[in-house]
N, C-alpha and C. Protein backbone atom coordinates (compact mmCIF):
# COMPACT_ATOMS: atom_id res chain seq x y z
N UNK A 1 76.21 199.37 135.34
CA UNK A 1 76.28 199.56 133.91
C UNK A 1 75.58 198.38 133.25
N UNK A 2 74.63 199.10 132.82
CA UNK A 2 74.03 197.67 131.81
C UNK A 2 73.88 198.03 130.52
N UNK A 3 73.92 196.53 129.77
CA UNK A 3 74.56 196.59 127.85
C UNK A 3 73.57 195.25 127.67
N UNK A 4 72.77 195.79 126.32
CA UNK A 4 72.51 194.60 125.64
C UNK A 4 73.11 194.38 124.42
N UNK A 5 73.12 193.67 124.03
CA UNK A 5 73.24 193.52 122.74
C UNK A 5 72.02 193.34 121.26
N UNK A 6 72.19 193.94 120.26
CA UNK A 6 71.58 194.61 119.41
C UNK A 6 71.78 194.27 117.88
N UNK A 7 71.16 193.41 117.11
CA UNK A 7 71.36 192.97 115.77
C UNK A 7 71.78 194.63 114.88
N UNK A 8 73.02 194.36 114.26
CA UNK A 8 73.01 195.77 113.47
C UNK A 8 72.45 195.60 111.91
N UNK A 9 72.03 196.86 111.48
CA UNK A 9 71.31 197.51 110.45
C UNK A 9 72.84 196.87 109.57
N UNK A 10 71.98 197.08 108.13
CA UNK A 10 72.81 196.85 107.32
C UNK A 10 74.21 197.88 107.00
N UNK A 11 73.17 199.28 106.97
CA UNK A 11 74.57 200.09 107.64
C UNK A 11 75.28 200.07 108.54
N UNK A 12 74.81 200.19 109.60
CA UNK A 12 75.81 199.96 110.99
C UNK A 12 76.85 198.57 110.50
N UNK A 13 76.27 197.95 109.82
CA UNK A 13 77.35 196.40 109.38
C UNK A 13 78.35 197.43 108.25
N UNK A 14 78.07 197.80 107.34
CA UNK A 14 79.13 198.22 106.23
C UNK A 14 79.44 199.26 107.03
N UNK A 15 79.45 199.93 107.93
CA UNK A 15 80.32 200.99 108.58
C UNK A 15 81.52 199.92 109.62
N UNK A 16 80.71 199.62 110.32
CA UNK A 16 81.87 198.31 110.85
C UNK A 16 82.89 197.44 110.12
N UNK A 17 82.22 196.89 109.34
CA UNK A 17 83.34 196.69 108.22
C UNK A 17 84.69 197.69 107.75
N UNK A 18 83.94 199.14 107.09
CA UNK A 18 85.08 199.91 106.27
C UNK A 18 85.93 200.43 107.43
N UNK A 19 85.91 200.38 109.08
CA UNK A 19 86.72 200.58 109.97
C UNK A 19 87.66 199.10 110.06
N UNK A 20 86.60 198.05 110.18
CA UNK A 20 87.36 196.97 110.75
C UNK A 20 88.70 196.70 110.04
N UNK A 21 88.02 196.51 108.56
CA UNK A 21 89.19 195.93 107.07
C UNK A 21 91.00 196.37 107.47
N UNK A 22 90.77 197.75 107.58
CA UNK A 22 92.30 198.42 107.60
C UNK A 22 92.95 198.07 108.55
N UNK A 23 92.01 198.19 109.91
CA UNK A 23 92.65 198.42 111.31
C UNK A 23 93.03 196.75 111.73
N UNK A 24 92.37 195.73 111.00
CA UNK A 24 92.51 194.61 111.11
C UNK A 24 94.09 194.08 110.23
N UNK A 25 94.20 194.51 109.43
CA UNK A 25 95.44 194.84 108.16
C UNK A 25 96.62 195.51 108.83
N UNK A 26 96.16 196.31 109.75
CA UNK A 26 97.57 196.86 110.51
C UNK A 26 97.75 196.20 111.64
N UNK A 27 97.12 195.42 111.88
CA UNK A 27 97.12 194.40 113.48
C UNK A 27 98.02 193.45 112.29
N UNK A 28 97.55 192.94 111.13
CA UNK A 28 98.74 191.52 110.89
C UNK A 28 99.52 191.97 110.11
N UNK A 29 100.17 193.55 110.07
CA UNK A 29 100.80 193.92 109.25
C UNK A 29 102.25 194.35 110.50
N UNK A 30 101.24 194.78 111.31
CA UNK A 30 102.33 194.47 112.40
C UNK A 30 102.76 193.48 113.61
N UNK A 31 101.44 192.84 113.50
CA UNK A 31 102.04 191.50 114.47
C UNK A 31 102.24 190.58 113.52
N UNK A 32 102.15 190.13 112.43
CA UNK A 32 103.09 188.92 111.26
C UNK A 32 104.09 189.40 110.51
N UNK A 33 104.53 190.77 110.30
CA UNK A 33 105.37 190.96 109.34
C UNK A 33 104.86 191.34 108.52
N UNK A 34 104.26 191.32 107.85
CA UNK A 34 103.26 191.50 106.50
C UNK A 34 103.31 192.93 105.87
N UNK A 35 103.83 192.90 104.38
CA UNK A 35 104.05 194.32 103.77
C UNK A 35 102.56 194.64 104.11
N UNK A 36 102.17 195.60 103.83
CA UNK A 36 100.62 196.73 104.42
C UNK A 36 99.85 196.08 103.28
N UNK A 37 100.27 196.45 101.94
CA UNK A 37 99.50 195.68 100.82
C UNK A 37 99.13 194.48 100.93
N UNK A 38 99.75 193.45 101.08
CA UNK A 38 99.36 191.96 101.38
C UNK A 38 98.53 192.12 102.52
N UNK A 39 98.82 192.69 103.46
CA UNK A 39 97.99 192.48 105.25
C UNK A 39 96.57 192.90 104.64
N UNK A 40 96.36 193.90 103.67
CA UNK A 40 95.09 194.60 103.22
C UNK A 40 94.26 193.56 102.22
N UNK A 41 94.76 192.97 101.47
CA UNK A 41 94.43 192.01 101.10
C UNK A 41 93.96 190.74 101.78
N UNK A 42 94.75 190.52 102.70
CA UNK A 42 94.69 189.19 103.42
C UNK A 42 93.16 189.54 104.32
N UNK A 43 92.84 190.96 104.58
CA UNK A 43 91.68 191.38 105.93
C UNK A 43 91.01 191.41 104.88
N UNK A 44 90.72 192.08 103.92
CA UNK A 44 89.27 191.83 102.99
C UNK A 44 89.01 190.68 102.40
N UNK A 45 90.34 189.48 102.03
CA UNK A 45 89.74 187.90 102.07
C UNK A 45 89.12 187.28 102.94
N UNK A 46 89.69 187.73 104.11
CA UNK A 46 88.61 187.24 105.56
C UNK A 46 88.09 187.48 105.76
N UNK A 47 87.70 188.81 105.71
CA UNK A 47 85.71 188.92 105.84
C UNK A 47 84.92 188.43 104.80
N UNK A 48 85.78 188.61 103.55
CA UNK A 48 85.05 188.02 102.34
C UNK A 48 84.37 186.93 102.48
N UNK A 49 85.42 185.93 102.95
CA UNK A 49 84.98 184.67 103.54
C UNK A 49 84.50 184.08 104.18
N UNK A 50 84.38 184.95 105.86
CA UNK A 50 83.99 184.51 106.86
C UNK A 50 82.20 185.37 107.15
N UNK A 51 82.27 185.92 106.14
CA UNK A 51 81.15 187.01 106.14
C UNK A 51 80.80 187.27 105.13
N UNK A 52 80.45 186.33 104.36
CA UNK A 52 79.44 186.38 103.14
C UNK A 52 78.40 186.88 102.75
N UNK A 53 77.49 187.08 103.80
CA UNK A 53 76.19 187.43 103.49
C UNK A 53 76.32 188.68 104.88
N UNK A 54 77.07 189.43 105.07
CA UNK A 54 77.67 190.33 106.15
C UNK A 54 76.97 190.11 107.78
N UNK A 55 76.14 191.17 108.18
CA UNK A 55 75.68 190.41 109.67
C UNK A 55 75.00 189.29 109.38
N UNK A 56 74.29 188.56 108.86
CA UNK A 56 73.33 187.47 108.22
C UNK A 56 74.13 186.54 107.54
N UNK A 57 75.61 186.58 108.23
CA UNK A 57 76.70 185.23 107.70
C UNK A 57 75.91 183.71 108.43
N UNK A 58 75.79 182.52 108.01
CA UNK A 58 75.78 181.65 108.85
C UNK A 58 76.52 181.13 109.78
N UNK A 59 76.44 181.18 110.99
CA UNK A 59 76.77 180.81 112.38
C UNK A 59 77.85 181.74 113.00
N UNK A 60 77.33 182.98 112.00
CA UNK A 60 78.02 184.06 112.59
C UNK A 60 77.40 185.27 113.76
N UNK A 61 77.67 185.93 114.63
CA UNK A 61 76.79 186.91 115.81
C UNK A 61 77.63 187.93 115.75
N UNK A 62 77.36 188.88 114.81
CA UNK A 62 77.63 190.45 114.88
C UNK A 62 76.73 191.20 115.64
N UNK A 63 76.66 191.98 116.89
CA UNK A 63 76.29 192.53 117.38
C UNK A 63 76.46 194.49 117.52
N UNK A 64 75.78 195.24 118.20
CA UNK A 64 76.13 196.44 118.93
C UNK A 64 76.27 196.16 119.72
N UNK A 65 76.94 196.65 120.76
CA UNK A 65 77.21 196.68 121.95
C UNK A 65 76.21 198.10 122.41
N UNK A 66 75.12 198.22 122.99
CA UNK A 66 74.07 199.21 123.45
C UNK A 66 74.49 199.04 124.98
N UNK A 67 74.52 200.55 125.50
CA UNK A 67 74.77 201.27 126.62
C UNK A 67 73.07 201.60 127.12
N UNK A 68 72.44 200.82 128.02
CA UNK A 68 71.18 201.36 128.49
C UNK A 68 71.15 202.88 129.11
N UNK A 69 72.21 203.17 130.05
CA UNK A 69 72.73 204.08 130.66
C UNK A 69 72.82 205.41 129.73
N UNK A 70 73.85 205.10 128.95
CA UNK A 70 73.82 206.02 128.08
C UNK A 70 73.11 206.46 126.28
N UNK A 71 72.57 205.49 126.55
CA UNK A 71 71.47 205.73 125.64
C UNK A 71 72.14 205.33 124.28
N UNK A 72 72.86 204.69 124.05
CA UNK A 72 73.59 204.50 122.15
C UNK A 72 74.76 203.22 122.28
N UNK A 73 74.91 203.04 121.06
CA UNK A 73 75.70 202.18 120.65
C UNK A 73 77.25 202.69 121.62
N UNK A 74 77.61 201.63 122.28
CA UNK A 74 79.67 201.88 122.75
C UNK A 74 80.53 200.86 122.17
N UNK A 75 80.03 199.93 121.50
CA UNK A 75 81.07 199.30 121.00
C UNK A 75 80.00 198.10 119.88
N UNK A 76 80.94 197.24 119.93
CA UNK A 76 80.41 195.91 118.51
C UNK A 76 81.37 194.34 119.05
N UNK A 77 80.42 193.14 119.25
CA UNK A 77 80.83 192.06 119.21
C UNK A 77 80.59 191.13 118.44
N UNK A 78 81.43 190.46 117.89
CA UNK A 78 81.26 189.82 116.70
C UNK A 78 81.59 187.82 117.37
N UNK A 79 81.17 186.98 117.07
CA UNK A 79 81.34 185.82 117.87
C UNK A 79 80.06 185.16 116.70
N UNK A 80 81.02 183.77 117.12
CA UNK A 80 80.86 182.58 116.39
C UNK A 80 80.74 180.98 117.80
N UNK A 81 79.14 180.61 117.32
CA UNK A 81 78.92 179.51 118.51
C UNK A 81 79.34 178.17 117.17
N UNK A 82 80.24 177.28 117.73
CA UNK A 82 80.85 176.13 117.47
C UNK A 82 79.64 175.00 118.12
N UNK A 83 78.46 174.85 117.86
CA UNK A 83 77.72 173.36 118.61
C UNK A 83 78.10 172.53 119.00
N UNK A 84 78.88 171.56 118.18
CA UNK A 84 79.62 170.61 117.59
C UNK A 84 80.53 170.53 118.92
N UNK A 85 81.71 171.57 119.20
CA UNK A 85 82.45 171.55 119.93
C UNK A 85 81.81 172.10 121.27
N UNK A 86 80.93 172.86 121.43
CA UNK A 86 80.24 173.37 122.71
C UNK A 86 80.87 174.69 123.23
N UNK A 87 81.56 174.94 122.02
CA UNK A 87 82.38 176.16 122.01
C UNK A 87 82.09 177.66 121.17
N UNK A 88 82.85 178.67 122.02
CA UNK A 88 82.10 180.12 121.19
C UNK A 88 83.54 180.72 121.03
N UNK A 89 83.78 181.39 119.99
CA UNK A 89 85.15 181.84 119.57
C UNK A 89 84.47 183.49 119.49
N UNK A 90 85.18 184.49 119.91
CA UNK A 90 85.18 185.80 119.64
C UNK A 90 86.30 186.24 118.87
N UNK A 91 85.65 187.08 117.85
CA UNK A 91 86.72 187.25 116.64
C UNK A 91 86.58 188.80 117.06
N UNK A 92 85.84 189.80 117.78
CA UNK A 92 86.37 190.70 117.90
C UNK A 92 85.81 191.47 119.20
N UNK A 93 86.15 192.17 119.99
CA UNK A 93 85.29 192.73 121.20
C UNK A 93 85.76 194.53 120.95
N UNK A 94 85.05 195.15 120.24
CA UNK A 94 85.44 196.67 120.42
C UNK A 94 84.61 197.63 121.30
N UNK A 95 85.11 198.18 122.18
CA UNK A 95 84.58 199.29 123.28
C UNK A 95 85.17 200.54 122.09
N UNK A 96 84.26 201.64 121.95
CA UNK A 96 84.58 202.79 121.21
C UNK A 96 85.50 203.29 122.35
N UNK A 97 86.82 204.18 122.04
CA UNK A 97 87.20 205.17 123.03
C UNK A 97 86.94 205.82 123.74
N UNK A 98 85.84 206.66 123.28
CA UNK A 98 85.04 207.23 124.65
C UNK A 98 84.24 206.54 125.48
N UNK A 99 84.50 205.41 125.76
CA UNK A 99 83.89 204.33 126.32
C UNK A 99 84.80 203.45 127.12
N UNK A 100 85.87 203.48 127.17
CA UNK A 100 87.05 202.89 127.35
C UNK A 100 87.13 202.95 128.79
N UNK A 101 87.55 202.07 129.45
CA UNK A 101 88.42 202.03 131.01
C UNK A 101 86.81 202.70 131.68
N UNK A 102 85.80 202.15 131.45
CA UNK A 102 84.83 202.16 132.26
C UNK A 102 84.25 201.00 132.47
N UNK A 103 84.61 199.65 132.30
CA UNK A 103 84.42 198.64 132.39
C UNK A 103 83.11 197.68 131.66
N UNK A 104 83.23 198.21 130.43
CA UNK A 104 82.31 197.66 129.27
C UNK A 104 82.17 196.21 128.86
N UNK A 105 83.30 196.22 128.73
CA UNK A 105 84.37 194.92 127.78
C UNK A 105 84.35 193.97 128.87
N UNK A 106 84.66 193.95 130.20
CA UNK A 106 84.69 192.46 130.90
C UNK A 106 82.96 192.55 131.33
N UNK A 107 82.39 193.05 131.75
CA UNK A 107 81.11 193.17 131.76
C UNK A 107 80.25 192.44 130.83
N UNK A 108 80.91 192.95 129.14
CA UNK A 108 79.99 192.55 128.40
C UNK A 108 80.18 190.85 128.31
N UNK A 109 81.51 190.42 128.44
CA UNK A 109 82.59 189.34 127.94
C UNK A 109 81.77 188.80 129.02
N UNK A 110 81.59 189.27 130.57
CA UNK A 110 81.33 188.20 131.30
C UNK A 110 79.65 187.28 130.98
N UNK A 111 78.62 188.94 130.58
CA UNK A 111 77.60 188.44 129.92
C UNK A 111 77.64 187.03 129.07
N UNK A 112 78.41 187.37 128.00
CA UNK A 112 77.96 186.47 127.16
C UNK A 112 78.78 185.24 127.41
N UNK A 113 79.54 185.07 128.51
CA UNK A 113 79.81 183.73 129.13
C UNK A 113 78.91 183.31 129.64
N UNK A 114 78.10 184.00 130.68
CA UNK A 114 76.72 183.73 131.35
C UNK A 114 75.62 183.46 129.95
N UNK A 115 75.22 183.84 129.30
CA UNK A 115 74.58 183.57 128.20
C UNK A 115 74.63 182.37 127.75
N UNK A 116 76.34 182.14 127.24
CA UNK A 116 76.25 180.88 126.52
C UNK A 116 76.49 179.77 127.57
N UNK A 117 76.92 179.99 128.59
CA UNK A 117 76.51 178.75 129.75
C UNK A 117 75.73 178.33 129.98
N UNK A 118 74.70 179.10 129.63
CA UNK A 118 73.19 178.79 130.05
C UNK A 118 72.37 177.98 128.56
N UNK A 119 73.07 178.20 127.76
CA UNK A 119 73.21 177.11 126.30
C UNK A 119 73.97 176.04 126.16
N UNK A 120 74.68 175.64 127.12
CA UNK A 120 74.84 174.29 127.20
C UNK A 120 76.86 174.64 126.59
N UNK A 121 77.34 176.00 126.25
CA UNK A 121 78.21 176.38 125.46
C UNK A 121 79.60 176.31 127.26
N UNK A 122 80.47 175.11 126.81
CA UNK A 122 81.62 174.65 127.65
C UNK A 122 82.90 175.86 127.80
N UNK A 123 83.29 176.22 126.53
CA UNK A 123 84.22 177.08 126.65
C UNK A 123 84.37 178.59 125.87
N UNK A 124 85.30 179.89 125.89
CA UNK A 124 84.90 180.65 125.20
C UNK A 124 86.08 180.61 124.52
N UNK A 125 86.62 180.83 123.59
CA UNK A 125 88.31 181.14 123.10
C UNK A 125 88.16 182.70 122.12
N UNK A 126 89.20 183.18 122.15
CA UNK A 126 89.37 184.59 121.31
C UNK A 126 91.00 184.67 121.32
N UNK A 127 91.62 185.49 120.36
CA UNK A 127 92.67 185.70 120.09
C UNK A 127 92.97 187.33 120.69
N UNK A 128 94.28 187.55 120.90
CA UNK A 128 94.86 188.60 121.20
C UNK A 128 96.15 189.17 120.77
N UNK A 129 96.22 190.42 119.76
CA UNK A 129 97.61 190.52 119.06
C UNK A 129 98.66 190.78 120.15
N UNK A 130 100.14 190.13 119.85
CA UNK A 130 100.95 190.86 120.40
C UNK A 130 101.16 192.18 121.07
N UNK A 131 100.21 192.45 119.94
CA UNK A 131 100.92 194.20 120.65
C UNK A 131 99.67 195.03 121.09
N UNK A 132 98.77 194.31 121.89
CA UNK A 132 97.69 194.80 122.64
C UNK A 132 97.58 193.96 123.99
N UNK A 133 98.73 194.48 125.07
CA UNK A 133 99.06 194.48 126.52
C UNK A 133 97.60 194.30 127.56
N UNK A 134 96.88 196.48 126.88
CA UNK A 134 96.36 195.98 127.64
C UNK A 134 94.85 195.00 127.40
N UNK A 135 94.32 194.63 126.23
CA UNK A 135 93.65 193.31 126.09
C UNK A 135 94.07 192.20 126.74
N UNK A 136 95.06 191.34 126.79
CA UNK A 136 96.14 190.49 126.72
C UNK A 136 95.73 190.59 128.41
N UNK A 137 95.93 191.71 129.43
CA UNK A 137 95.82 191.45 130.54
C UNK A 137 94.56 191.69 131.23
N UNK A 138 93.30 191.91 130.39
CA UNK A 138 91.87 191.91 130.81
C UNK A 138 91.51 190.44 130.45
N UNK A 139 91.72 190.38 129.78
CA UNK A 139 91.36 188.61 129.33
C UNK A 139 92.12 187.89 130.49
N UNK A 140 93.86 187.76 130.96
CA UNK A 140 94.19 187.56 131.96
C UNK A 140 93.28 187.21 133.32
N UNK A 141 92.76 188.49 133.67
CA UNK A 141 91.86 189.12 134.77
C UNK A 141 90.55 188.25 134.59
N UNK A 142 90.04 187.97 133.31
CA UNK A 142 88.95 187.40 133.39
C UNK A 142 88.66 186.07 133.10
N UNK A 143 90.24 185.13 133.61
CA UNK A 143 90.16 183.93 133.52
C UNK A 143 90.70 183.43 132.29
N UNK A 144 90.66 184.13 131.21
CA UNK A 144 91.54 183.25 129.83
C UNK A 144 93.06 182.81 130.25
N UNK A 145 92.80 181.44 129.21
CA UNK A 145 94.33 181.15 129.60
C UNK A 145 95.35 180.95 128.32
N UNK A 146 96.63 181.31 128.14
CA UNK A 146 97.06 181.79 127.08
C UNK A 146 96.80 180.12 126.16
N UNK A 147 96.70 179.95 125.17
CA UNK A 147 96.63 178.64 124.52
C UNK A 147 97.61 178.79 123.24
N UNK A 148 98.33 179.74 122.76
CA UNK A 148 99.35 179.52 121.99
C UNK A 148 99.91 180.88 121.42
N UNK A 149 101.26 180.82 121.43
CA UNK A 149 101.78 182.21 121.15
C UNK A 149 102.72 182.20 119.98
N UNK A 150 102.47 183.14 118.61
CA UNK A 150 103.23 183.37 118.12
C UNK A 150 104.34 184.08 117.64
N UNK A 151 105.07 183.99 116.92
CA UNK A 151 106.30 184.72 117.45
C UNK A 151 106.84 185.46 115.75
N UNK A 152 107.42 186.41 115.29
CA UNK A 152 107.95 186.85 114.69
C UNK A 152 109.27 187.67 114.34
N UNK A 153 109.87 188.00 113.61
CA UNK A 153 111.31 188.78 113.69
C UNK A 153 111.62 189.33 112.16
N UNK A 154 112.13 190.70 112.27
CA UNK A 154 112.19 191.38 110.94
C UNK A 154 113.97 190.81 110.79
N UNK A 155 113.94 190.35 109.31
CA UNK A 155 115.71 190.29 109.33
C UNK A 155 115.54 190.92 107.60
């Protein structure tokens, strides 16, 4: 299976977006507590912020994820190289569903470790919600090591 990666069109960026916003809002609406309204708010301040000028943010790497094999887009990686620290943070890794459990995602993940190793880039870090097991245990599998866990409770 081979994947490159692919600068997206300005559409392909505002379509990624009007998926990401919500589904990102129900990830901290249910892993922080967060009434749905506030969580919705809180995901369109962060892209607001972190994505200003949308794929063409500074020191930001929004990608496609391109399937050579199958000829089209299977997913989108979004990642941020830290110089300074020699570090690359992934803020999001999506395999589309019909794409799923064919081994995209550590493939692609292992790529762009190989990539940025070869840039002089020391470590990779990314986050993982609570309540995505099986992320949580592919990252496991591919060497991440947990670096801090948070915790919540409805009273």
């Amino acid at each position: 299976m081979r994947t490159e990666l692919r600068k997206m069109t300005e559409d392909e960026f505002d379509k990624y977006i009007e998926d990401f916003i919500p589904d990102y809002a129900k990830d901290l609406s249910d892993n922080f507590l967060l009434p749905s309204d506030l969580a919705l708010e809180e995901s369109r301040q962060f892209m607001d912020n972190i994505l200003p000028d949308k794929q063409e943010s500074d020191g930001q790497s929004v990608y496609n994820i391109y399937s050579i094999e199958e000829e089209k887009n299977i997913g989108v990686i979004w990642y941020n190289i830290q110089p300074d620290s020699k570090k690359v943070f992934v803020f999001h890794i999506l395999v589309y569903e019909d794409f799923r459990e064919k081994g995209y995602a550590p493939s692609v993940l292992q790529q762009l470790e190989s990539d940025m190793k070869n840039q002089g880039i020391t470590s990779l870090g990314l986050s993982v919600f609570g309540n995505n097991p099986g992320a949580y245990n592919l990252y496991k599998k591919l060497g991440y090591n947990t670096a801090s866990i948070s915790m919540g409770k409805t009273i």
